[in-house]
PDB file of N, CA and C in Angstrom:
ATOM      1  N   UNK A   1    -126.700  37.211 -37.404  1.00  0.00           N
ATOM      2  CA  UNK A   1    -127.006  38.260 -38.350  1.00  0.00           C
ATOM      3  C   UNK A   1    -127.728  39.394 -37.634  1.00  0.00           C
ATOM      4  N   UNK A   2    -126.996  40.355 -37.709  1.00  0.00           N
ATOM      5  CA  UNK A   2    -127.936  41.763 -37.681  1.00  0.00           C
ATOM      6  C   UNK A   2    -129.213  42.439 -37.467  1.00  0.00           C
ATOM      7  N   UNK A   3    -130.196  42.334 -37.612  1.00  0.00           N
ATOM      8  CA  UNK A   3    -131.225  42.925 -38.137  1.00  0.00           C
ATOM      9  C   UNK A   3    -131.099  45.020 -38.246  1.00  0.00           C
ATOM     10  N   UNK A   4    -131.371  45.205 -39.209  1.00  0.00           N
ATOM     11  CA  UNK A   4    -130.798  46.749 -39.300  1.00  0.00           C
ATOM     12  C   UNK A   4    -131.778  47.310 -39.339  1.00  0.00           C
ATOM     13  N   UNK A   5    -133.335  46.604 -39.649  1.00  0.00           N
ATOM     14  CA  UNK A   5    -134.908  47.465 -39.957  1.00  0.00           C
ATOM     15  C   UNK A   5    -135.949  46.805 -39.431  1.00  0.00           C
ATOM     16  N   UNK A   6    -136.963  47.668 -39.446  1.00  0.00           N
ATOM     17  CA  UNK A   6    -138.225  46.355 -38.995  1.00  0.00           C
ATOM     18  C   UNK A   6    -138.532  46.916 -37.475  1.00  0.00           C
ATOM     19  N   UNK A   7    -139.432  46.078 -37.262  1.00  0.00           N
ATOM     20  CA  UNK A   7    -140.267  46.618 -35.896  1.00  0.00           C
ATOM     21  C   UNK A   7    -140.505  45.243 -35.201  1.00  0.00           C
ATOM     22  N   UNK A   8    -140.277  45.070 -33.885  1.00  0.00           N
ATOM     23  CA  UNK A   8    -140.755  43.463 -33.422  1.00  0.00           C
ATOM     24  C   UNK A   8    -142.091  43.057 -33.555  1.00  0.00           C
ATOM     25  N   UNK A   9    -142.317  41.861 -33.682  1.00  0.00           N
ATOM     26  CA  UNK A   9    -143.276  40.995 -33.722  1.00  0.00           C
ATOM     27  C   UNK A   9    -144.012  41.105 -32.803  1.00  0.00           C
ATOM     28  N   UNK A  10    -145.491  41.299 -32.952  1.00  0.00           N
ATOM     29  CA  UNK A  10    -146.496  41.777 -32.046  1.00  0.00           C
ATOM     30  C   UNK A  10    -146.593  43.226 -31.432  1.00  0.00           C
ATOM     31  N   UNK A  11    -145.649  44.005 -31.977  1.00  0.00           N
ATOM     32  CA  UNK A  11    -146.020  45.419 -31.494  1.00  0.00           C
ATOM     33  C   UNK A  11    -147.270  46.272 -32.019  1.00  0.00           C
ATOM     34  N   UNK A  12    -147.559  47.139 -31.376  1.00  0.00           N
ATOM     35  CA  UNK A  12    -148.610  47.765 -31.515  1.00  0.00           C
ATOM     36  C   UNK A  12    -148.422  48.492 -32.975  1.00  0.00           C
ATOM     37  N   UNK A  13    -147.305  49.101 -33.888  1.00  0.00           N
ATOM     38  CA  UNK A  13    -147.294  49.076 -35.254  1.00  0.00           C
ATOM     39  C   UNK A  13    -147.349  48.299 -36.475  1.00  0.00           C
ATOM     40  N   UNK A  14    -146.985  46.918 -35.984  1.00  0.00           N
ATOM     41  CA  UNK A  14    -147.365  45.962 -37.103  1.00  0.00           C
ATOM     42  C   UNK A  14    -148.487  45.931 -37.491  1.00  0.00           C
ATOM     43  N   UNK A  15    -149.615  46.009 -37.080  1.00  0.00           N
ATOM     44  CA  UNK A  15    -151.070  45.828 -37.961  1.00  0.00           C
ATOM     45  C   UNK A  15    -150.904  47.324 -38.891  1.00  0.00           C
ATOM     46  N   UNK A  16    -150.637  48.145 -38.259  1.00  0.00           N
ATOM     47  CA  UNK A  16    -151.213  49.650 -39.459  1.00  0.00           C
ATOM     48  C   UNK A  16    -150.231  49.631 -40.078  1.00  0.00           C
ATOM     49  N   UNK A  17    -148.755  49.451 -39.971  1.00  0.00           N
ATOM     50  CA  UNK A  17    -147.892  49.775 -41.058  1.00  0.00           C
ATOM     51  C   UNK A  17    -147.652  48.428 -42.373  1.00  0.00           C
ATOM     52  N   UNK A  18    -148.313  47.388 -41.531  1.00  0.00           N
ATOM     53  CA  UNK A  18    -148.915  46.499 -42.502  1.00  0.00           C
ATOM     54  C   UNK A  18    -150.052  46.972 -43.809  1.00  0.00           C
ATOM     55  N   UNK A  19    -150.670  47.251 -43.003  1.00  0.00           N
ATOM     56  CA  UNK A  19    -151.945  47.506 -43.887  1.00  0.00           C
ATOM     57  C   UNK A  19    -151.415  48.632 -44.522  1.00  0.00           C
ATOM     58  N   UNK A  20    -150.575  49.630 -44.454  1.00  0.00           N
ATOM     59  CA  UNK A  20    -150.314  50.342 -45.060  1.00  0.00           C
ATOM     60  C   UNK A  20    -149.402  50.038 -46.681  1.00  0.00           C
ATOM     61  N   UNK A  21    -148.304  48.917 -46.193  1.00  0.00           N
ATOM     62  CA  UNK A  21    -147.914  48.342 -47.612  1.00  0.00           C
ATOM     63  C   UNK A  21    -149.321  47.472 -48.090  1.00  0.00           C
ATOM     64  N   UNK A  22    -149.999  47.150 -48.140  1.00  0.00           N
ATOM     65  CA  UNK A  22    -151.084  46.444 -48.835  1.00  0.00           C
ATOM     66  C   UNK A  22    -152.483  47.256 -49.393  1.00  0.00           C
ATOM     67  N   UNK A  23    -152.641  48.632 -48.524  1.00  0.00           N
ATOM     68  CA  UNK A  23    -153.785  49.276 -48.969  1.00  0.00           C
ATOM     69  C   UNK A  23    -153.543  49.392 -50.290  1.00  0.00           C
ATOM     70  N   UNK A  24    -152.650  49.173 -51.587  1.00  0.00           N
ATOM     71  CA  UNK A  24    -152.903  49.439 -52.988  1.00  0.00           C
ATOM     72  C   UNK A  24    -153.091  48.065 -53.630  1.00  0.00           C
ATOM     73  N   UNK A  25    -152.978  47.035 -52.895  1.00  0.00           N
ATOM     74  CA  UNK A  25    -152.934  45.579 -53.548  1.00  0.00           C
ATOM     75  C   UNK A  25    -154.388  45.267 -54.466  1.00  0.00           C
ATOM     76  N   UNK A  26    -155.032  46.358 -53.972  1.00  0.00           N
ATOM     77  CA  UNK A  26    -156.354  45.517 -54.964  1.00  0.00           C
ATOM     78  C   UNK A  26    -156.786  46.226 -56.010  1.00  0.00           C
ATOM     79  N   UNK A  27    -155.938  47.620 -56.031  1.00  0.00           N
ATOM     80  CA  UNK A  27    -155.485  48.248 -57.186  1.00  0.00           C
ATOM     81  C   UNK A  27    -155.197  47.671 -58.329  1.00  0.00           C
ATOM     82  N   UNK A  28    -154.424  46.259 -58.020  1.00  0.00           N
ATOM     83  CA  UNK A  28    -153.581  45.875 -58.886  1.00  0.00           C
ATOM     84  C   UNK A  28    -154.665  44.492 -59.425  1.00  0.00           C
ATOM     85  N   UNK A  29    -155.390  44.353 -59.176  1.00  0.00           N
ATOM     86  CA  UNK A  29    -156.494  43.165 -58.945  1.00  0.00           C
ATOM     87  C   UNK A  29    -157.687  43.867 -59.440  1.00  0.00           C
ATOM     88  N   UNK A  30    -157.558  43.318 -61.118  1.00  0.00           N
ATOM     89  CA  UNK A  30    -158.868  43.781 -62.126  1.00  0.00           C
ATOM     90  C   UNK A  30    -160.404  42.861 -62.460  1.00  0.00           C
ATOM     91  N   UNK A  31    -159.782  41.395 -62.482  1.00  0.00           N
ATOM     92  CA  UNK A  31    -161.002  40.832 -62.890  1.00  0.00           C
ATOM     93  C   UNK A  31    -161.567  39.955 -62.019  1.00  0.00           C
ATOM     94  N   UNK A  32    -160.995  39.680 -60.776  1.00  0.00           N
ATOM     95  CA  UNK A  32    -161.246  38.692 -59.756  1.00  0.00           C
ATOM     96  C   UNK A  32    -161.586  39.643 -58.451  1.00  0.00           C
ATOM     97  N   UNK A  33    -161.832  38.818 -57.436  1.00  0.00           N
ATOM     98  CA  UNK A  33    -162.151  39.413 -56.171  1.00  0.00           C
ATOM     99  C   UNK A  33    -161.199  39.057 -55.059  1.00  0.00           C
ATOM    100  N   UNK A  34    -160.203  39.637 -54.587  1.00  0.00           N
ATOM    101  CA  UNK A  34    -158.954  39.738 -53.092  1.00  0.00           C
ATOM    102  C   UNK A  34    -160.046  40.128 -51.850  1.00  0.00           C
ATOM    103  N   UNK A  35    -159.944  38.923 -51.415  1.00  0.00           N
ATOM    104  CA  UNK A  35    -160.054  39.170 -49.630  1.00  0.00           C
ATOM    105  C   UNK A  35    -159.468  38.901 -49.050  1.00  0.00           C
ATOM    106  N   UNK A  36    -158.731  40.433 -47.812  1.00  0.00           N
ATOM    107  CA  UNK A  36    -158.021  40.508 -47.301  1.00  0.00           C
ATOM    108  C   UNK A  36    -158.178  40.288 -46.100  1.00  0.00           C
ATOM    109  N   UNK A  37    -157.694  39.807 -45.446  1.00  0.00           N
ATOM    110  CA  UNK A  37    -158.242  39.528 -43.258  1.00  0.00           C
ATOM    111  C   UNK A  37    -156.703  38.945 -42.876  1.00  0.00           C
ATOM    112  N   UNK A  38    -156.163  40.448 -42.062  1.00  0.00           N
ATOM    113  CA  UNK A  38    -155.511  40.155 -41.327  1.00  0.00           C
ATOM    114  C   UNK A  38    -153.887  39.924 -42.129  1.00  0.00           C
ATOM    115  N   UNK A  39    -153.604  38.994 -42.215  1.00  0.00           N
ATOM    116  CA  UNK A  39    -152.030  38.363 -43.290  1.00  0.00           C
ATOM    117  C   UNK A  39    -152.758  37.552 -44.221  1.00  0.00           C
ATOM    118  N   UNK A  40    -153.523  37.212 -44.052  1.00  0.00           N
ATOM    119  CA  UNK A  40    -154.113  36.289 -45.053  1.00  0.00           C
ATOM    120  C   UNK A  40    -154.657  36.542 -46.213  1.00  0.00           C
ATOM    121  N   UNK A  41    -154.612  36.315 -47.549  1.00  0.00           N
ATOM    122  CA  UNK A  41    -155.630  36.607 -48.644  1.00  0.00           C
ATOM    123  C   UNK A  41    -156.466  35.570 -49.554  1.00  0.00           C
ATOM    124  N   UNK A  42    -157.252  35.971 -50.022  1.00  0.00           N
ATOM    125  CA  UNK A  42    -158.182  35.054 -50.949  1.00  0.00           C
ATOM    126  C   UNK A  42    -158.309  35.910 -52.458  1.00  0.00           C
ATOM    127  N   UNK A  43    -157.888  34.918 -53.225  1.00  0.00           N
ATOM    128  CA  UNK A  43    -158.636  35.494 -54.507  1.00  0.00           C
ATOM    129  C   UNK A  43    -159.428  34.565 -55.168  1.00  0.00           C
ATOM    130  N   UNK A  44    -160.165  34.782 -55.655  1.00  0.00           N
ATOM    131  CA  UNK A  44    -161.304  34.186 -55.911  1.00  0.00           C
ATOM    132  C   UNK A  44    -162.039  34.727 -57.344  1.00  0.00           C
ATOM    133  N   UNK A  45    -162.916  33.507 -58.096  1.00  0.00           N
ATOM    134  CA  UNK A  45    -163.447  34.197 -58.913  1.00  0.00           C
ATOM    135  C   UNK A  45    -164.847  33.015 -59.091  1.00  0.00           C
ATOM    136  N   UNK A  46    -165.923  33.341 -59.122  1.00  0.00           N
ATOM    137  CA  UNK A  46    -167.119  32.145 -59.614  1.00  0.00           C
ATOM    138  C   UNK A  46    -167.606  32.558 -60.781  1.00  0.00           C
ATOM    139  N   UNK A  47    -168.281  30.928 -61.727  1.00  0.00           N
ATOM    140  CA  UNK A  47    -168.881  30.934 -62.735  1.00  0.00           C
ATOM    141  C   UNK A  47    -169.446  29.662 -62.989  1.00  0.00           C
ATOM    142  N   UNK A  48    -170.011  28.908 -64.034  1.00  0.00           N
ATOM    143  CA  UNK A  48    -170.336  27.894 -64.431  1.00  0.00           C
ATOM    144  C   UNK A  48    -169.232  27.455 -65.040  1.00  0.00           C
ATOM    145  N   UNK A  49    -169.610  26.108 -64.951  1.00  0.00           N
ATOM    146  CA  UNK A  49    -168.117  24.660 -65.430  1.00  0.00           C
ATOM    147  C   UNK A  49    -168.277  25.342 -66.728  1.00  0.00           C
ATOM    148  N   UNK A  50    -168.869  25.920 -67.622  1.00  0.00           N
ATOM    149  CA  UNK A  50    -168.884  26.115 -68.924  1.00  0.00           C
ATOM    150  C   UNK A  50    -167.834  27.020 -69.060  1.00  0.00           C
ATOM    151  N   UNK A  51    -167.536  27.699 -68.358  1.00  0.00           N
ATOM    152  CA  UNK A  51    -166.900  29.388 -68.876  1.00  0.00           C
ATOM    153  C   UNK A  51    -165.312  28.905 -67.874  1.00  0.00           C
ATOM    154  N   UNK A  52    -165.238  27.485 -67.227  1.00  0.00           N
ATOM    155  CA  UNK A  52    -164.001  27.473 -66.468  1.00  0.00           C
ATOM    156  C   UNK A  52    -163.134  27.934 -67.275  1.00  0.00           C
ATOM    157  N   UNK A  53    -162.605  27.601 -68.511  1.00  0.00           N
ATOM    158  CA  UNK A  53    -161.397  28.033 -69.081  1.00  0.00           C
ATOM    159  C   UNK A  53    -161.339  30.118 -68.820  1.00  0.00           C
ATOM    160  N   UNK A  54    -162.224  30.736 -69.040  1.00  0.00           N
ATOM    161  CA  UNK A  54    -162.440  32.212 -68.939  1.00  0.00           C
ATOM    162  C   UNK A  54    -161.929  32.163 -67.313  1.00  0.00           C
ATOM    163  N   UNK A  55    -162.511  31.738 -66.638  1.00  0.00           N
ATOM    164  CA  UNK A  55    -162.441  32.073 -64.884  1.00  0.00           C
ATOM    165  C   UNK A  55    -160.608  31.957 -64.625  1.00  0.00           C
ATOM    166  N   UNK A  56    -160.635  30.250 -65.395  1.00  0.00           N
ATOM    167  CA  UNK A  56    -158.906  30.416 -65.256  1.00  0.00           C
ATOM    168  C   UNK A  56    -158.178  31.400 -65.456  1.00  0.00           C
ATOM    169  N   UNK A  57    -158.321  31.650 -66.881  1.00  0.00           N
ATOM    170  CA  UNK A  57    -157.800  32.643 -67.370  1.00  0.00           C
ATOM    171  C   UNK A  57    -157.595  34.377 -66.625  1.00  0.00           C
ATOM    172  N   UNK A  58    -158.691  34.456 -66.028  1.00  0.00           N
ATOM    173  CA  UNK A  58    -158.866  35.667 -65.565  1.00  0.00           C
ATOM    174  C   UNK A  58    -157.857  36.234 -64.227  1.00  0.00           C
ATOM    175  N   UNK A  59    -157.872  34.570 -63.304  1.00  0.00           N
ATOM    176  CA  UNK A  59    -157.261  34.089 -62.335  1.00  0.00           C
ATOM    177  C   UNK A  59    -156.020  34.700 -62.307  1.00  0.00           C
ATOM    178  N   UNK A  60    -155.038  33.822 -63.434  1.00  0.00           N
ATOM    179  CA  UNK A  60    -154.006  33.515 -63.576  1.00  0.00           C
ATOM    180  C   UNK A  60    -153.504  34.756 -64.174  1.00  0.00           C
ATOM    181  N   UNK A  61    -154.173  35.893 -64.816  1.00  0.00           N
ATOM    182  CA  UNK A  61    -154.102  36.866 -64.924  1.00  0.00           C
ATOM    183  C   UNK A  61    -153.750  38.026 -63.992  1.00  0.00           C
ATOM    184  N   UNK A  62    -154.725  37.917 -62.786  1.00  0.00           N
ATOM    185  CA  UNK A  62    -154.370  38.674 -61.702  1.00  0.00           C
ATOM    186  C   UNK A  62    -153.274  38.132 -60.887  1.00  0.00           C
ATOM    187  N   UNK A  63    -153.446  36.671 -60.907  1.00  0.00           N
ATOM    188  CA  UNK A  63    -152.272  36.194 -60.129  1.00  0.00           C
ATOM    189  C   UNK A  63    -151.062  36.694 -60.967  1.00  0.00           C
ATOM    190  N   UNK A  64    -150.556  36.957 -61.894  1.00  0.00           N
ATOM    191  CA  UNK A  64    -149.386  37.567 -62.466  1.00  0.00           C
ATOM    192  C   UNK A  64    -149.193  39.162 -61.791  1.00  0.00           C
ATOM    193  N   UNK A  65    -150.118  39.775 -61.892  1.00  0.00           N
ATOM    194  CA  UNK A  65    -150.461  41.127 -61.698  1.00  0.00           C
ATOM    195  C   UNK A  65    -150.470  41.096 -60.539  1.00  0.00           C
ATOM    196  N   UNK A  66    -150.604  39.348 -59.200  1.00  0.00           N
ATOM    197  CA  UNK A  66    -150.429  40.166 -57.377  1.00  0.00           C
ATOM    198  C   UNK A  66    -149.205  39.609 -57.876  1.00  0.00           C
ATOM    199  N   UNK A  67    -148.287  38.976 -58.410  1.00  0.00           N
ATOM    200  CA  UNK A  67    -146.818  38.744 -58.609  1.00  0.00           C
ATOM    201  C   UNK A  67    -146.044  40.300 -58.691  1.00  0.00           C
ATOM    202  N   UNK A  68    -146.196  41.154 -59.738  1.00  0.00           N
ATOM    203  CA  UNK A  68    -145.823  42.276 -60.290  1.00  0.00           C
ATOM    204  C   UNK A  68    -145.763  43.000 -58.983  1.00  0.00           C
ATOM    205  N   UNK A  69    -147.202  43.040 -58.368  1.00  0.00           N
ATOM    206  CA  UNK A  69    -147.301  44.177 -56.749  1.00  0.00           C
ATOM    207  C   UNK A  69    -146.493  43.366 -56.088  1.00  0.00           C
ATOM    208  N   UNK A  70    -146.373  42.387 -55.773  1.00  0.00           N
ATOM    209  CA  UNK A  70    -145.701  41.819 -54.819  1.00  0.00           C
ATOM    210  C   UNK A  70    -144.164  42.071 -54.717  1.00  0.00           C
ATOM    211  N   UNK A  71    -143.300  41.867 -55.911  1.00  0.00           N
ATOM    212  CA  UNK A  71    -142.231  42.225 -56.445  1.00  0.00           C
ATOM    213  C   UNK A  71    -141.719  43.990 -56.644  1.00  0.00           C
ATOM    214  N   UNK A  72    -142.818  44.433 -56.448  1.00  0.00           N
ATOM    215  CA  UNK A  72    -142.408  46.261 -56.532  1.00  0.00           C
ATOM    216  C   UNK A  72    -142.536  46.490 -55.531  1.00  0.00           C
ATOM    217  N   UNK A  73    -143.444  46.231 -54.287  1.00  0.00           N
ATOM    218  CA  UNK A  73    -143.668  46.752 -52.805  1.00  0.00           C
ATOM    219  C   UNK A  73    -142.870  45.507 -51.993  1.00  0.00           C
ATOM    220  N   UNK A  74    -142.149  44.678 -52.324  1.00  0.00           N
ATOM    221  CA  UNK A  74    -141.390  43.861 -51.792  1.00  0.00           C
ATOM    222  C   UNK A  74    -141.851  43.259 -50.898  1.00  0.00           C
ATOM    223  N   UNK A  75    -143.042  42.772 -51.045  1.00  0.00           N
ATOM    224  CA  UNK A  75    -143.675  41.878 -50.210  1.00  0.00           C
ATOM    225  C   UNK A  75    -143.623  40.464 -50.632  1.00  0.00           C
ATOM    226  N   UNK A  76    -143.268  39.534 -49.778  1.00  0.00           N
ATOM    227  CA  UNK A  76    -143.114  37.991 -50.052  1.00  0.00           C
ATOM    228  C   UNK A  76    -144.197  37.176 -49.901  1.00  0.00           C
ATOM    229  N   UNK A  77    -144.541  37.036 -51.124  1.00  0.00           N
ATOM    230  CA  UNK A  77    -145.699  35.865 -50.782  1.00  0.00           C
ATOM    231  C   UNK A  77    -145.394  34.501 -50.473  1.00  0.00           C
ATOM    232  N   UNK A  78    -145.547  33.420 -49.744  1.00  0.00           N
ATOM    233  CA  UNK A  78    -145.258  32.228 -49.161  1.00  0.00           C
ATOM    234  C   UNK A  78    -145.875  31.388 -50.392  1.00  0.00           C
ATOM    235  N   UNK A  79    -145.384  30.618 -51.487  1.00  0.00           N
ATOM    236  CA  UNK A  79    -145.808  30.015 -52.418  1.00  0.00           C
ATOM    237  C   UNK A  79    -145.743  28.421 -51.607  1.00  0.00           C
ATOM    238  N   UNK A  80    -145.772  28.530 -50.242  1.00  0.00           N
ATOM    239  CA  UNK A  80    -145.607  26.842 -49.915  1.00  0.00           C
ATOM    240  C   UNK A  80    -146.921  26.718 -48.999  1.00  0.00           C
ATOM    241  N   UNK A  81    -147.359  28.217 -48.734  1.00  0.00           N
ATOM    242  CA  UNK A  81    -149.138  28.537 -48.132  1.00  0.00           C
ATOM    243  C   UNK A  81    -149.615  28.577 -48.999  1.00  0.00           C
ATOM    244  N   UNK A  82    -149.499  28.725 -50.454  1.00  0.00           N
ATOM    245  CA  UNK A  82    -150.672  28.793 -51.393  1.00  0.00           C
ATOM    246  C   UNK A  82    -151.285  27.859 -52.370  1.00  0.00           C
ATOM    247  N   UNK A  83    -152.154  27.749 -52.117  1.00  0.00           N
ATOM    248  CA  UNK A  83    -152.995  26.531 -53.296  1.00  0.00           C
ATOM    249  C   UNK A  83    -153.982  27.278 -53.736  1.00  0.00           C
ATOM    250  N   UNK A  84    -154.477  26.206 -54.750  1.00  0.00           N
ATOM    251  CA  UNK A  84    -155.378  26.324 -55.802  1.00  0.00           C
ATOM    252  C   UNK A  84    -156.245  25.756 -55.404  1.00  0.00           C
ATOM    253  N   UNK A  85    -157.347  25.683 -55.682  1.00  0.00           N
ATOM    254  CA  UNK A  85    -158.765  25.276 -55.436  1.00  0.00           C
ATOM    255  C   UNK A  85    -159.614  25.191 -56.707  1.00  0.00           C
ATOM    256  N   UNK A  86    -160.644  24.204 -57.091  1.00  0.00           N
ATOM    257  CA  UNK A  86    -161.573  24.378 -57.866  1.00  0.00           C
ATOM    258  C   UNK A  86    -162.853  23.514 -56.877  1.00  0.00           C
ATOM    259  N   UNK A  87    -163.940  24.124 -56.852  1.00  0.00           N
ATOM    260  CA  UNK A  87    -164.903  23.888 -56.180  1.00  0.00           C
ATOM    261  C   UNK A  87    -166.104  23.919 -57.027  1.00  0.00           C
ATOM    262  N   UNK A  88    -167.048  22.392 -56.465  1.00  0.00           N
ATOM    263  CA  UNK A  88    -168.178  22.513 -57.437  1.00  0.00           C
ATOM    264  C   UNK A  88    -169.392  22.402 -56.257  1.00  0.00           C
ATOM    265  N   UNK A  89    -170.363  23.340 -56.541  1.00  0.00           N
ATOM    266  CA  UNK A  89    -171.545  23.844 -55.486  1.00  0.00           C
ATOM    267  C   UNK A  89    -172.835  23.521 -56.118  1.00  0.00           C
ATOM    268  N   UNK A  90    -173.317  22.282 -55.250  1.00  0.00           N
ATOM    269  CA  UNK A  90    -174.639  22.102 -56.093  1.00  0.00           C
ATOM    270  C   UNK A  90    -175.984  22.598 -55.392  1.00  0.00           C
ATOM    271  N   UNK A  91    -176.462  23.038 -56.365  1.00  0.00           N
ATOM    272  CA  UNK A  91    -178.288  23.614 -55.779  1.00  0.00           C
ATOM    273  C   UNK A  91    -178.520  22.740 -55.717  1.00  0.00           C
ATOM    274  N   UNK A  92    -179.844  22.877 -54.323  1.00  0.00           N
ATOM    275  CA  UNK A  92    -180.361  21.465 -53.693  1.00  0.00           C
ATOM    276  C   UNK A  92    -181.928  21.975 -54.103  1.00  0.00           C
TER     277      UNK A  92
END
């Protein structure tokens, strides 16, 4: 197969024209917090076990909304790199 576009792997334009499709991604990211480093992202949101159903909610919210960006700027997210997490942090 072909390749007809694109720039090779490890050239000196892949980091900025990267970051350039992604500088609006957190535009799209209202109630949670995206950290970005590099290819990698985090979204994230904290609260008390009380309000988990809200945190979900909020989550799964933006996660629709990096679906939507993802799908208009044609960027592929790897759904076989991504998990879920719930984490419980106790004061000592």
């Amino acid at each position: 197969m072909e390749i007809v576009q694109g720039i090779p792997q490890g050239s000196i334009l892949d980091p900025i024209l990267f970051l350039s499709f992604v500088n609006d991604v957190l535009q799209s990211i209202t109630g949670s917090t995206l950290n970005i480093y590099a290819y990698d992202a985090t979204l994230f949101e904290s609260s008390n076990w009380a309000d988990i159903n809200n945190v979900s909610q909020t989550l799964n919210d933006d996660l629709k909304s990096l679906k939507e960006w993802s799908d208009q700027d044609r960027m592929f997210i790897d759904t076989q790199k991504t998990k879920f997490v719930i984490g419980n942090v106790c004061e000592i």
